[in-house]
C-alpha atoms as a PDB file:
ATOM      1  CA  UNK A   1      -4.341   7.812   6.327  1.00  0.00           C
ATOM      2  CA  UNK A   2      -3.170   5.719   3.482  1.00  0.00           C
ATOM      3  CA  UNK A   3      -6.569   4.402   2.640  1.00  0.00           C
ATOM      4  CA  UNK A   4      -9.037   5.721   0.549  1.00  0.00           C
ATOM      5  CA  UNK A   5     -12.745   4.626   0.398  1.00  0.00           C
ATOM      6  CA  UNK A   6     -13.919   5.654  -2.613  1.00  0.00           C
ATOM      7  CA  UNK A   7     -12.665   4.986  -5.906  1.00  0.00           C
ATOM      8  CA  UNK A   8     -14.970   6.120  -8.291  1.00  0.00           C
ATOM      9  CA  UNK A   9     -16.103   9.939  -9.251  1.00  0.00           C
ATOM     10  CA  UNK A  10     -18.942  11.365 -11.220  1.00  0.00           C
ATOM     11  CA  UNK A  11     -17.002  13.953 -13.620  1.00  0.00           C
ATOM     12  CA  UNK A  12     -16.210  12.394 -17.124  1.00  0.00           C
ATOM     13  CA  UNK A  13     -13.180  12.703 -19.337  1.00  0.00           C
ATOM     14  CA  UNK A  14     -12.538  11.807 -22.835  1.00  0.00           C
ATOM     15  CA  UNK A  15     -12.893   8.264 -23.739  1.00  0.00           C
ATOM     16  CA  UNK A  16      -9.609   7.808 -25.480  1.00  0.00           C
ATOM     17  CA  UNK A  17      -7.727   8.465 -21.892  1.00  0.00           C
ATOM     18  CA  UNK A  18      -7.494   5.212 -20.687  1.00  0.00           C
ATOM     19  CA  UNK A  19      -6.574   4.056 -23.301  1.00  0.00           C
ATOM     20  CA  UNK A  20      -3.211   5.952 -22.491  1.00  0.00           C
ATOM     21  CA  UNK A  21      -2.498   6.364 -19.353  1.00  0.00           C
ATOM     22  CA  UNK A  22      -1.393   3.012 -17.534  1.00  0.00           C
ATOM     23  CA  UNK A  23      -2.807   4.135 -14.158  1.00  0.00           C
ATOM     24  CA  UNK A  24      -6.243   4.570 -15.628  1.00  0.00           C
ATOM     25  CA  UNK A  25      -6.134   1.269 -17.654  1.00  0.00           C
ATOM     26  CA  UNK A  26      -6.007  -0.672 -14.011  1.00  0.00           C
ATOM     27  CA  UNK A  27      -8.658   1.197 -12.769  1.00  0.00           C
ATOM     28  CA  UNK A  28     -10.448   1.074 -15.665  1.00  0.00           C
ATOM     29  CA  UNK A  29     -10.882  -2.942 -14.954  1.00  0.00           C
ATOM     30  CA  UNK A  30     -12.966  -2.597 -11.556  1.00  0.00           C
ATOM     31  CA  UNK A  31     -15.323   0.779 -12.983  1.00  0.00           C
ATOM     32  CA  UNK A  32     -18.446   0.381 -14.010  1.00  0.00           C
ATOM     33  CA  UNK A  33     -18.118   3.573 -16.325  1.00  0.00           C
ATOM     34  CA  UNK A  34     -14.563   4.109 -17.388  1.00  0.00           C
ATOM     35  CA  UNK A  35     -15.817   7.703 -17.921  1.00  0.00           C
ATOM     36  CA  UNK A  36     -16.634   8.151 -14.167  1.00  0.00           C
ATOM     37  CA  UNK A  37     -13.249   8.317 -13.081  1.00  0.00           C
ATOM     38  CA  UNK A  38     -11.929  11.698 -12.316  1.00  0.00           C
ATOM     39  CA  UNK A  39      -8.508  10.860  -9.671  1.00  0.00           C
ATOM     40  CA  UNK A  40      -5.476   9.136 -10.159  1.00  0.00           C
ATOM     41  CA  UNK A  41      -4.650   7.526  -6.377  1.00  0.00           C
ATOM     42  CA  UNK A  42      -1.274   6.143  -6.571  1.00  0.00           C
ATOM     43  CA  UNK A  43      -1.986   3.738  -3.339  1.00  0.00           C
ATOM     44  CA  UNK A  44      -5.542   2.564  -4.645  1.00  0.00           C
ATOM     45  CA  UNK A  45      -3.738   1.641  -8.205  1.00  0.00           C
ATOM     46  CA  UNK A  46      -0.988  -0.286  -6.158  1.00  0.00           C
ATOM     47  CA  UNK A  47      -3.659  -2.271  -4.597  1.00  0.00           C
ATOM     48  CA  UNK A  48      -5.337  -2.880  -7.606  1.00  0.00           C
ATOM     49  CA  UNK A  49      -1.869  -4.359  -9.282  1.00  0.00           C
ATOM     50  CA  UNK A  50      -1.225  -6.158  -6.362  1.00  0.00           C
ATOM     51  CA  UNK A  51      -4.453  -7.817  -6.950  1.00  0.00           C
ATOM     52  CA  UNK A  52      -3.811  -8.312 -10.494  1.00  0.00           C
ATOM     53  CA  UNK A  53      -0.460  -9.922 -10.342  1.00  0.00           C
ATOM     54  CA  UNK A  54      -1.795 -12.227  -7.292  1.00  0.00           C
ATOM     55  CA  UNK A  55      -4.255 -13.536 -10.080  1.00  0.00           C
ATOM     56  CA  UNK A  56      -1.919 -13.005 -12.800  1.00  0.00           C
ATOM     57  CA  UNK A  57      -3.646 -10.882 -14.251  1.00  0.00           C
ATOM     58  CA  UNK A  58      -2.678  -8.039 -17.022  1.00  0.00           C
ATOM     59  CA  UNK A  59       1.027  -8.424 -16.311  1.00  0.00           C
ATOM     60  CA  UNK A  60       1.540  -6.052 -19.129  1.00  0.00           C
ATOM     61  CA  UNK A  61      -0.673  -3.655 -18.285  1.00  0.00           C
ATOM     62  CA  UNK A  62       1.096  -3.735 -14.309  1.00  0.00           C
ATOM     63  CA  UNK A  63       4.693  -3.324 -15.903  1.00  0.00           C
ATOM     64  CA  UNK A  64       3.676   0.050 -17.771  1.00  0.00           C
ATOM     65  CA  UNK A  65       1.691   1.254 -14.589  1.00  0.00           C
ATOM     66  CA  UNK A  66       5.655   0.793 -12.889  1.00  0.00           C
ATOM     67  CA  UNK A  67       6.879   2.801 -15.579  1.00  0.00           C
ATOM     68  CA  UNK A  68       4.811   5.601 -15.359  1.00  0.00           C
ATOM     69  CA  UNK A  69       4.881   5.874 -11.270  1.00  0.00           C
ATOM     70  CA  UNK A  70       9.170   6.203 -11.893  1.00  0.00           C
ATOM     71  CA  UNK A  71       8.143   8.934 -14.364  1.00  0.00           C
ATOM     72  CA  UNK A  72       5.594  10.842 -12.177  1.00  0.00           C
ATOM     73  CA  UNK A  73       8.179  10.489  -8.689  1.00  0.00           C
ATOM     74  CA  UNK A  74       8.706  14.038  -7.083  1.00  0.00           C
ATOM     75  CA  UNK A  75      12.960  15.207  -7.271  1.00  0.00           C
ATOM     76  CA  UNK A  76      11.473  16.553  -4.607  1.00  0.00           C
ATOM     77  CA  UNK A  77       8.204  17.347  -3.206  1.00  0.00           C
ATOM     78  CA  UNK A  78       6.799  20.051  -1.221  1.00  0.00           C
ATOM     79  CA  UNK A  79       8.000  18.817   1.863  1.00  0.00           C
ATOM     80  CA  UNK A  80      11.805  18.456   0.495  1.00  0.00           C
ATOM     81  CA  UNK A  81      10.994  14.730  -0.354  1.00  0.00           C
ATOM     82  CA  UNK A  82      12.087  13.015  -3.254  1.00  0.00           C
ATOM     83  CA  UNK A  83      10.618   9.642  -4.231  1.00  0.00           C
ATOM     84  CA  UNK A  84       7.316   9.739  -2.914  1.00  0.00           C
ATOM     85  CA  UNK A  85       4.226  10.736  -5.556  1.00  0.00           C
ATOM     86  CA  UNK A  86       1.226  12.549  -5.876  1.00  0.00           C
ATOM     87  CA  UNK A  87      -2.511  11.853  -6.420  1.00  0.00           C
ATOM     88  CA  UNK A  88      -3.831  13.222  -9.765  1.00  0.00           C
ATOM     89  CA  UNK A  89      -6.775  14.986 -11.210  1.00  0.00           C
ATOM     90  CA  UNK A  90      -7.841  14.466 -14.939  1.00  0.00           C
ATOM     91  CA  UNK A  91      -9.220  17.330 -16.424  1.00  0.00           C
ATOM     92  CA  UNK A  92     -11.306  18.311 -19.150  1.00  0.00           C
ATOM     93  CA  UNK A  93     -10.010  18.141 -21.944  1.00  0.00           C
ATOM     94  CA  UNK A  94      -8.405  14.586 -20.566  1.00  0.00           C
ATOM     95  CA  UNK A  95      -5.071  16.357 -18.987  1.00  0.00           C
ATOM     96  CA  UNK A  96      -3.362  15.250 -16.157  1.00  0.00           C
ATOM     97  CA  UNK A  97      -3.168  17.609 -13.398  1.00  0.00           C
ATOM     98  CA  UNK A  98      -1.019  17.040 -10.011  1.00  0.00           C
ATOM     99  CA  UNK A  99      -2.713  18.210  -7.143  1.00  0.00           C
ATOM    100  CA  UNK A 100       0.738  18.538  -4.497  1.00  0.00           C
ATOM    101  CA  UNK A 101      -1.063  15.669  -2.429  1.00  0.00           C
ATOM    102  CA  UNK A 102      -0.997  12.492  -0.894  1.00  0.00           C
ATOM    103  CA  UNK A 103      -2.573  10.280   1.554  1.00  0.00           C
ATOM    104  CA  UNK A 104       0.336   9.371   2.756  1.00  0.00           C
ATOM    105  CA  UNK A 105       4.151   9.071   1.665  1.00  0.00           C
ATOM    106  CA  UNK A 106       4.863   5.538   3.829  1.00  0.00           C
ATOM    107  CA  UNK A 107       1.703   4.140   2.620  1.00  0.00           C
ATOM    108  CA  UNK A 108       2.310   4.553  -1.129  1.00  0.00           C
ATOM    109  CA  UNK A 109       6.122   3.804  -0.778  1.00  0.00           C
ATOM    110  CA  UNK A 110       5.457   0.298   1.019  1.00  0.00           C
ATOM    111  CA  UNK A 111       2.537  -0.842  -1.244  1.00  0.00           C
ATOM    112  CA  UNK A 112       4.645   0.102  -4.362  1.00  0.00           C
ATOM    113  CA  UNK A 113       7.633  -1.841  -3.212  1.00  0.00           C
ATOM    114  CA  UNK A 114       5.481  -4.619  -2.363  1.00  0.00           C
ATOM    115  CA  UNK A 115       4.115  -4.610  -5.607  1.00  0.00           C
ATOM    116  CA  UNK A 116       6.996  -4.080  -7.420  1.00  0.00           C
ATOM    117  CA  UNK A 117       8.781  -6.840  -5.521  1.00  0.00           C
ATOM    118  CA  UNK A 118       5.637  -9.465  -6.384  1.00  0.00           C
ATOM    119  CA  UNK A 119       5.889  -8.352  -9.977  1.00  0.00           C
ATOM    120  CA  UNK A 120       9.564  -9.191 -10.063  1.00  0.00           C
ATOM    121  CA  UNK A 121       8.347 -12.817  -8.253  1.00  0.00           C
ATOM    122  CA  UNK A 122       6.019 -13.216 -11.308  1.00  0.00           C
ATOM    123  CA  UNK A 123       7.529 -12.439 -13.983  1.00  0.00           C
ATOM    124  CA  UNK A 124      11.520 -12.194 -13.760  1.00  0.00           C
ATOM    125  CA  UNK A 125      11.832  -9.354 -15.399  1.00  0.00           C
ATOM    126  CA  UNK A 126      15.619  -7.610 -14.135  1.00  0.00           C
ATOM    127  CA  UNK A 127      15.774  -5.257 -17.021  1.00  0.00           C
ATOM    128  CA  UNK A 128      13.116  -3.047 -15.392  1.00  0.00           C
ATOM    129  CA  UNK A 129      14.581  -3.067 -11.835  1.00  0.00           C
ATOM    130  CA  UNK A 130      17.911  -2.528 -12.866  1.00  0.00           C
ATOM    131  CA  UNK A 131      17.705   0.196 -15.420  1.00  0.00           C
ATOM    132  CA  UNK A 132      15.380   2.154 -12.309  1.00  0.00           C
ATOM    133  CA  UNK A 133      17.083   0.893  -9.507  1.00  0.00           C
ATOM    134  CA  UNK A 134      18.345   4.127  -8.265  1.00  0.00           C
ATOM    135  CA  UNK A 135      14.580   5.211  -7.589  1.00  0.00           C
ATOM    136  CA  UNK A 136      14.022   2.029  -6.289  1.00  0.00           C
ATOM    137  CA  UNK A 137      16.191   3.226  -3.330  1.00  0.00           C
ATOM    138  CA  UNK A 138      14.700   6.561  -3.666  1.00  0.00           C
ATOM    139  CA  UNK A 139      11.258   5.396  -2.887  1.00  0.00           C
ATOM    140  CA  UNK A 140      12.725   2.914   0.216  1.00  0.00           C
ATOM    141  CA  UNK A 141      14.445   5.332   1.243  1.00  0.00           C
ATOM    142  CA  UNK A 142      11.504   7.152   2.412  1.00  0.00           C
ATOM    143  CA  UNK A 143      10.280   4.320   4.824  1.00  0.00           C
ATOM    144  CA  UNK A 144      13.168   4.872   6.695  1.00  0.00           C
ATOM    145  CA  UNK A 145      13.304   8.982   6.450  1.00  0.00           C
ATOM    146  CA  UNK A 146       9.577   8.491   7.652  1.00  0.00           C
ATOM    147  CA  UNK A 147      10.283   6.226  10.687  1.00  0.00           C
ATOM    148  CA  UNK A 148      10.293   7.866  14.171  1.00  0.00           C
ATOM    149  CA  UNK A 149      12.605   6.792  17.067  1.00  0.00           C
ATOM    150  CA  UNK A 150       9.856   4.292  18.133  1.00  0.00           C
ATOM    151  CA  UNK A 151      10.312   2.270  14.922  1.00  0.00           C
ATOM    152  CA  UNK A 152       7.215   3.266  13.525  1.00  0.00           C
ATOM    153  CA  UNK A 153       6.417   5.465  10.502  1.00  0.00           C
ATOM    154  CA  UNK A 154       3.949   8.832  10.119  1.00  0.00           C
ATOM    155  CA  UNK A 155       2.563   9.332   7.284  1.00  0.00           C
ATOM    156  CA  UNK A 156       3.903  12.969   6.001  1.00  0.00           C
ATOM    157  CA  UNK A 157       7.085  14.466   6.958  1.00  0.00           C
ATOM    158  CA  UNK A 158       6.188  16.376  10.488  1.00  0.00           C
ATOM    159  CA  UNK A 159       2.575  14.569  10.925  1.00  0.00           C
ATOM    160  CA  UNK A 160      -0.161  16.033  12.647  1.00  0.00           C
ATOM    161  CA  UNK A 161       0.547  15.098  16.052  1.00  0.00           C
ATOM    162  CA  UNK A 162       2.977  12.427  15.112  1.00  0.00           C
ATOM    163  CA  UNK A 163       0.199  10.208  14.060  1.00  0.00           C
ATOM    164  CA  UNK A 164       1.227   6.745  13.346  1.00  0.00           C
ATOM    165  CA  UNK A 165      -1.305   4.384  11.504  1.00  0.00           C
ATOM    166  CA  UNK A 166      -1.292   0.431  11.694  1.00  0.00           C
ATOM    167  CA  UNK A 167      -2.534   0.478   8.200  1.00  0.00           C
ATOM    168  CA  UNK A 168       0.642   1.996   6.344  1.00  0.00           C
ATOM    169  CA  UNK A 169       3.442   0.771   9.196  1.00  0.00           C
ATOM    170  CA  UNK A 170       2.149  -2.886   7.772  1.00  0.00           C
ATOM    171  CA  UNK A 171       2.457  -1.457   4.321  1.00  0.00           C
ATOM    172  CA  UNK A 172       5.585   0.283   5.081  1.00  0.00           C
ATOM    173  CA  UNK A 173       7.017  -3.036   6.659  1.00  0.00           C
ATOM    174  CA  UNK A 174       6.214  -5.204   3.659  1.00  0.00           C
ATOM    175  CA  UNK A 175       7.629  -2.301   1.708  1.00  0.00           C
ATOM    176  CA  UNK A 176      11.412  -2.890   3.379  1.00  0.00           C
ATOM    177  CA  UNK A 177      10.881  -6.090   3.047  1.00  0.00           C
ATOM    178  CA  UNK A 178      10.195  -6.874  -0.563  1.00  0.00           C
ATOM    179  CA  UNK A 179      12.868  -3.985  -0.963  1.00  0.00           C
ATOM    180  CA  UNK A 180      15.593  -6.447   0.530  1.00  0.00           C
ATOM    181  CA  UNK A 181      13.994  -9.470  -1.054  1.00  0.00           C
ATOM    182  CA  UNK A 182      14.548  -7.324  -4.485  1.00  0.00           C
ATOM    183  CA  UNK A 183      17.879  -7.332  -3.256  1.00  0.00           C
ATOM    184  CA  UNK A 184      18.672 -10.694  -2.760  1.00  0.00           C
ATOM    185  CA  UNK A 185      16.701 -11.570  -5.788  1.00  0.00           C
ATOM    186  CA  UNK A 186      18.655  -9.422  -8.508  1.00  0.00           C
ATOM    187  CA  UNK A 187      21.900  -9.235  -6.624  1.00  0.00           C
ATOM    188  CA  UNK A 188      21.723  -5.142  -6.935  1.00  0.00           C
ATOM    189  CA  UNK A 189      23.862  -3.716  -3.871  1.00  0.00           C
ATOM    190  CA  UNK A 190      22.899  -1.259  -1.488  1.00  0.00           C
ATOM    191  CA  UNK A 191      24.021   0.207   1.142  1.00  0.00           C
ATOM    192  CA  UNK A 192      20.749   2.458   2.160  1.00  0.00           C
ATOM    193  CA  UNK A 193      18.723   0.195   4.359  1.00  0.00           C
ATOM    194  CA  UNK A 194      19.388  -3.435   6.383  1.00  0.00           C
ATOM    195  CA  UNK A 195      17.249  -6.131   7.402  1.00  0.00           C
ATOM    196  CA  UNK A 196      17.690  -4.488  11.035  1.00  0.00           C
ATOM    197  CA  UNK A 197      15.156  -1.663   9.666  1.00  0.00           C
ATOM    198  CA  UNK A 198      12.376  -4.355   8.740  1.00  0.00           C
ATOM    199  CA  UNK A 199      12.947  -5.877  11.970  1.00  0.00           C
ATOM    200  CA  UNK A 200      12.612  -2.741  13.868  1.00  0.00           C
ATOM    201  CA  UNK A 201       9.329  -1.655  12.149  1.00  0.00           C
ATOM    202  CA  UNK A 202       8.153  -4.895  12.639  1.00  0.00           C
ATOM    203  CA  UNK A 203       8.818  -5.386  16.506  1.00  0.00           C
ATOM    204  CA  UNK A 204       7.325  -1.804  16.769  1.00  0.00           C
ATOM    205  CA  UNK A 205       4.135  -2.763  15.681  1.00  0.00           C
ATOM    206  CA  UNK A 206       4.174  -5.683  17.909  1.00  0.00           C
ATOM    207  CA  UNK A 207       4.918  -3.616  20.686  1.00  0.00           C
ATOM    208  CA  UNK A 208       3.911  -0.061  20.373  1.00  0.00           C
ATOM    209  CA  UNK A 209       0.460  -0.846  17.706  1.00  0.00           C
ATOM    210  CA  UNK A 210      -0.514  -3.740  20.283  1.00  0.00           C
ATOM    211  CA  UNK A 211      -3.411  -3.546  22.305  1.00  0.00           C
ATOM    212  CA  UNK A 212      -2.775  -5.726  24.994  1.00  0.00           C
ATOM    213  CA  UNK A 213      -6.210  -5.383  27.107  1.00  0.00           C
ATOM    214  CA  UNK A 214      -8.466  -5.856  23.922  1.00  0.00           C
ATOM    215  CA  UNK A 215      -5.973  -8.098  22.163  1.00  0.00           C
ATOM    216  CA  UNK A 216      -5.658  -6.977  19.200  1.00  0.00           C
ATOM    217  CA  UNK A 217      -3.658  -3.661  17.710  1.00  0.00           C
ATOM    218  CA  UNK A 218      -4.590   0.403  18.177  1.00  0.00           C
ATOM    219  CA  UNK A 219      -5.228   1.360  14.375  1.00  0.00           C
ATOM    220  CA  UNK A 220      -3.098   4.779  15.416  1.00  0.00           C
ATOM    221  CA  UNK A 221      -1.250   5.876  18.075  1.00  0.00           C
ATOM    222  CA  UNK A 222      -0.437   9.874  18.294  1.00  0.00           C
ATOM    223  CA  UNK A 223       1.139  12.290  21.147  1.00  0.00           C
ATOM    224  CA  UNK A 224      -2.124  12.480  22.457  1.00  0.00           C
ATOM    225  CA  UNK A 225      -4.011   9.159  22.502  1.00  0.00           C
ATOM    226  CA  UNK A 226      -3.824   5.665  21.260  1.00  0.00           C
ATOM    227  CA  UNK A 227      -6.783   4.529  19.060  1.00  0.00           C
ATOM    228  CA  UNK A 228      -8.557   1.497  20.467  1.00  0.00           C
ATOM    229  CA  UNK A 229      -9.904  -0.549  17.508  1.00  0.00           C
ATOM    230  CA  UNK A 230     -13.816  -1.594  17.468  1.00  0.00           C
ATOM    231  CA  UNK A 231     -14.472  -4.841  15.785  1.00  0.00           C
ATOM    232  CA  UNK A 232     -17.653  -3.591  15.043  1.00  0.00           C
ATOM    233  CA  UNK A 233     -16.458  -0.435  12.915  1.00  0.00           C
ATOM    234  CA  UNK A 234     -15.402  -1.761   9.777  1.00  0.00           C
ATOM    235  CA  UNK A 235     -12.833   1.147   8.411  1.00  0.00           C
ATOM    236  CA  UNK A 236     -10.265   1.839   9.609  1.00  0.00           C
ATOM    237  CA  UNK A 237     -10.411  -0.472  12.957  1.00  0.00           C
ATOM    238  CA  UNK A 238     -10.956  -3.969  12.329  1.00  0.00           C
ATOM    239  CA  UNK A 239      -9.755  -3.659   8.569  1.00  0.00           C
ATOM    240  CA  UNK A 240      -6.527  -2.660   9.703  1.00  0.00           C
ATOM    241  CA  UNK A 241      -6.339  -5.723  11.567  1.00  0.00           C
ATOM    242  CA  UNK A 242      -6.505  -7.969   8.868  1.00  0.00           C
ATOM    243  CA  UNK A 243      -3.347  -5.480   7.303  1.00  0.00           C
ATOM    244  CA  UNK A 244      -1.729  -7.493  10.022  1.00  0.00           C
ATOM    245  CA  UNK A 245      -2.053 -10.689   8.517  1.00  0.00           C
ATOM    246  CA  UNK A 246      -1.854  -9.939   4.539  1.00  0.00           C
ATOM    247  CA  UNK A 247       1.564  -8.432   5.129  1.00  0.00           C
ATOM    248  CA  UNK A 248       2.892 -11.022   7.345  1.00  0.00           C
ATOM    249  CA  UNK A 249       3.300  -9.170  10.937  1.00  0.00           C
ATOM    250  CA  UNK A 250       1.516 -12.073  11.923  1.00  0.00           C
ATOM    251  CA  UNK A 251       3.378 -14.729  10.158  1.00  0.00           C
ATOM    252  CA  UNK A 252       4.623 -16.537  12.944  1.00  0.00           C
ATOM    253  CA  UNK A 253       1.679 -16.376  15.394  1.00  0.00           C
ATOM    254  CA  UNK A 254      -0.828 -18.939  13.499  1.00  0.00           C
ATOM    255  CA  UNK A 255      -3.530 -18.809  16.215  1.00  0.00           C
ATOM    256  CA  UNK A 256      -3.168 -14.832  16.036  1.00  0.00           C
ATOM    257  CA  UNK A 257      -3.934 -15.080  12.718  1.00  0.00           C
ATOM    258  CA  UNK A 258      -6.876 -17.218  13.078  1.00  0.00           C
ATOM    259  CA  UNK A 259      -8.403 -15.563  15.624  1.00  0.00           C
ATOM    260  CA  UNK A 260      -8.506 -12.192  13.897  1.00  0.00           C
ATOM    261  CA  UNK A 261      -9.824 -13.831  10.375  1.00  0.00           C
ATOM    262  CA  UNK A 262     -12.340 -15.339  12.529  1.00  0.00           C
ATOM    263  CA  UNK A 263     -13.501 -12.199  14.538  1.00  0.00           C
ATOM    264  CA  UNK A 264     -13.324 -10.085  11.399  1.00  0.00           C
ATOM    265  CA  UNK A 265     -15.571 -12.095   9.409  1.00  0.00           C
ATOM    266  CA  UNK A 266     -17.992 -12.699  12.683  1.00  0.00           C
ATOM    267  CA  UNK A 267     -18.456  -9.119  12.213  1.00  0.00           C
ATOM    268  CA  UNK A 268     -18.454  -8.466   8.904  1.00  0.00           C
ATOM    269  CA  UNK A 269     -18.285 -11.421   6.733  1.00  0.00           C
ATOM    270  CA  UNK A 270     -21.705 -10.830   5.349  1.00  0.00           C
ATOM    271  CA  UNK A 271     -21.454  -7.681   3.711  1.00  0.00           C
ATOM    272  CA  UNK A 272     -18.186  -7.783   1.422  1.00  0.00           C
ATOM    273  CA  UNK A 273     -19.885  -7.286  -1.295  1.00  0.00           C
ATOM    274  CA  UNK A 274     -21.049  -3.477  -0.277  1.00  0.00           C
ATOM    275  CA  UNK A 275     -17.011  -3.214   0.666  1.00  0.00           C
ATOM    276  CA  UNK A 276     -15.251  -0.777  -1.708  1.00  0.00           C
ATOM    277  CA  UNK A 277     -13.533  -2.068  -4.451  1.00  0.00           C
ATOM    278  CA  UNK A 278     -10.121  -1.835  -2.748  1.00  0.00           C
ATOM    279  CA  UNK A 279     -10.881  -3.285   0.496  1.00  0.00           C
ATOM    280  CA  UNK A 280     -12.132  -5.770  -0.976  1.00  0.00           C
ATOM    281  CA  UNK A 281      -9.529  -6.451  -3.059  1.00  0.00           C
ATOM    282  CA  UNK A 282      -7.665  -6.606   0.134  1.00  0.00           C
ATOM    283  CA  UNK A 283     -10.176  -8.866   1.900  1.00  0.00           C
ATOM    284  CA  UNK A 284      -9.465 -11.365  -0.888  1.00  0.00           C
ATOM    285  CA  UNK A 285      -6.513 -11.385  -0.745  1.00  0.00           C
ATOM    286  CA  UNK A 286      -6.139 -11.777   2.384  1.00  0.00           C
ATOM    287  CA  UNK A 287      -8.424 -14.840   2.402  1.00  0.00           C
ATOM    288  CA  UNK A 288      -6.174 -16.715  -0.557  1.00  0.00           C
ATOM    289  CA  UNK A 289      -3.347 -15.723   2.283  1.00  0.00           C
ATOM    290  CA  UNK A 290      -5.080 -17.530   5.104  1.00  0.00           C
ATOM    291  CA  UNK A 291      -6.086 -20.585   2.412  1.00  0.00           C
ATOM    292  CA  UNK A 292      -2.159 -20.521   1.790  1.00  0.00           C
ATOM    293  CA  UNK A 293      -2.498 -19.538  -2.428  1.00  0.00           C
ATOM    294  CA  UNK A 294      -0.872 -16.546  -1.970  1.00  0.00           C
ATOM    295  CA  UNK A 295       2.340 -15.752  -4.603  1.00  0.00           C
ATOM    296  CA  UNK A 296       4.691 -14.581  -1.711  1.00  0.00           C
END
């Protein structure tokens, strides 16, 4: 699944690293020891951005981290993908290592786009999307490679059991979405994807993800089961629901909405603090969405 829940390691690396790298600079913000941090995850940096330019927040520091995802994109991957990105490991002597792995290829595509889309909102800057906009389309592109003939999205190319998770089809909806909004925005042409695909990804998680009897959404469905969520289980079940508000599948049902930011913090309102730093970074976020502060 596209989320990760931890962020920090224990195994050091020199101190001048961060300094360089634009991934590590962003998570360098939330560690406590800028020396703990052993990974590079693509989707937990997105997050962290997205949180950033929300607050607007180290713009700069954002608009090199978009540089150096373009530069570290896979022409292809293992699977025969190209667009998508790896995790990686910093080694000793302050290296960066790839370790052929993700989380998940819709996940990171649809949080990047997202991002990348927001960043554009902020700031206005065309030169960046224009002079990359061929990977742009590269990493969309993937969304819709990803999506099965239910309208939903799995993770990896040939999934385990055809797992679909709530989590990234949000992520991957908001993804096509700020992908055509980037679109409209800059006036770059495409002819790879249609607002009929964010439709259908959206209508699928509205139908397929939906739990009817326990109203609310499965956080997966695979071949074999669908997974009832638990309000009382914080990750993934009821923090996927809130997914469904912070990237708008729930923008036109207002007492949907409500009702799930109510039963969420019923159950765990009072421990956010212990959350990890990314989930919480999505909790907040959320909240500024439900206050209406939101930049999108």
């Amino acid at each position: 699944m596209a989320f990760s829940l931890l962020l920090y390691s224990g195994t050091g690396y020199p101190n001048d690293t961060s300094s360089s790298n634009p991934a590590l600079k962003l998570l360098a913000l939330y560690s406590p020891d800028v020396k703990s941090i052993k990974t590079i995850n693509p989707y937990i940096v997105n997050i962290i951005a997205i949180y950033e330019i929300n607050n607007q927040h180290h713009l700069k520091e954002v608009r090199d981290y978009i540089l150096w995802y373009f530069d570290h994109l896979n022409y292809p991957d293992q699977a025969g993908l190209t667009g998508s990105i790896y995790d990686y490991e910093i080694g000793e002597s302050g290296e960066l290592k790839s370790t052929d792995h993700y989380d998940s290829v819709d996940g990171y595509a649809g949080t990047f786009l997202y991002m990348l889309n927001l960043y554009y909102l902020q700031t206005g800057d065309k030169e960046l999307i224009s002079a990359r906009w061929e990977k742009i389309e590269d990493i969309a592109y993937l969304i819709q490679y990803l999506q099965d003939e239910d309208g939903l999205t799995t993770p990896y190319f040939k999934s385990r059991d055809n797992v679909k998770y709530l989590m990234d089809n949000c992520e991957a909806y908001a993804g096509i979405k700020s992908f055509n909004n980037l679109v409209e925005r800059t006036g770059m042409s495409t002819e790879l994807l249609s607002i009929e695909l964010e439709k259908k990804i959206k209508k699928a998680i509205l139908g397929t993800l939906s739990n009817k009897a326990m109203k609310n959404f499965y956080w997966a469905v695979d071949d074999k089961i669908k997974h009832v969520s638990d309000w009382k289980i914080l990750y993934p079940d009821a923090l996927a629901q809130i997914f469904t508000i912070f990237f708008d599948i729930l923008d036109e049902d207002v007492e949907k909405r409500k009702a799930f930011w109510k039963e969420f913090n019923k159950h765990h309102g009072d421990s956010i603090n212990n959350f990890p730093t990314e989930q919480l970074m999505i909790y907040k976020l959320t909240k500024k969405k439900m206050l209406g502060q939101s930049l999108n």
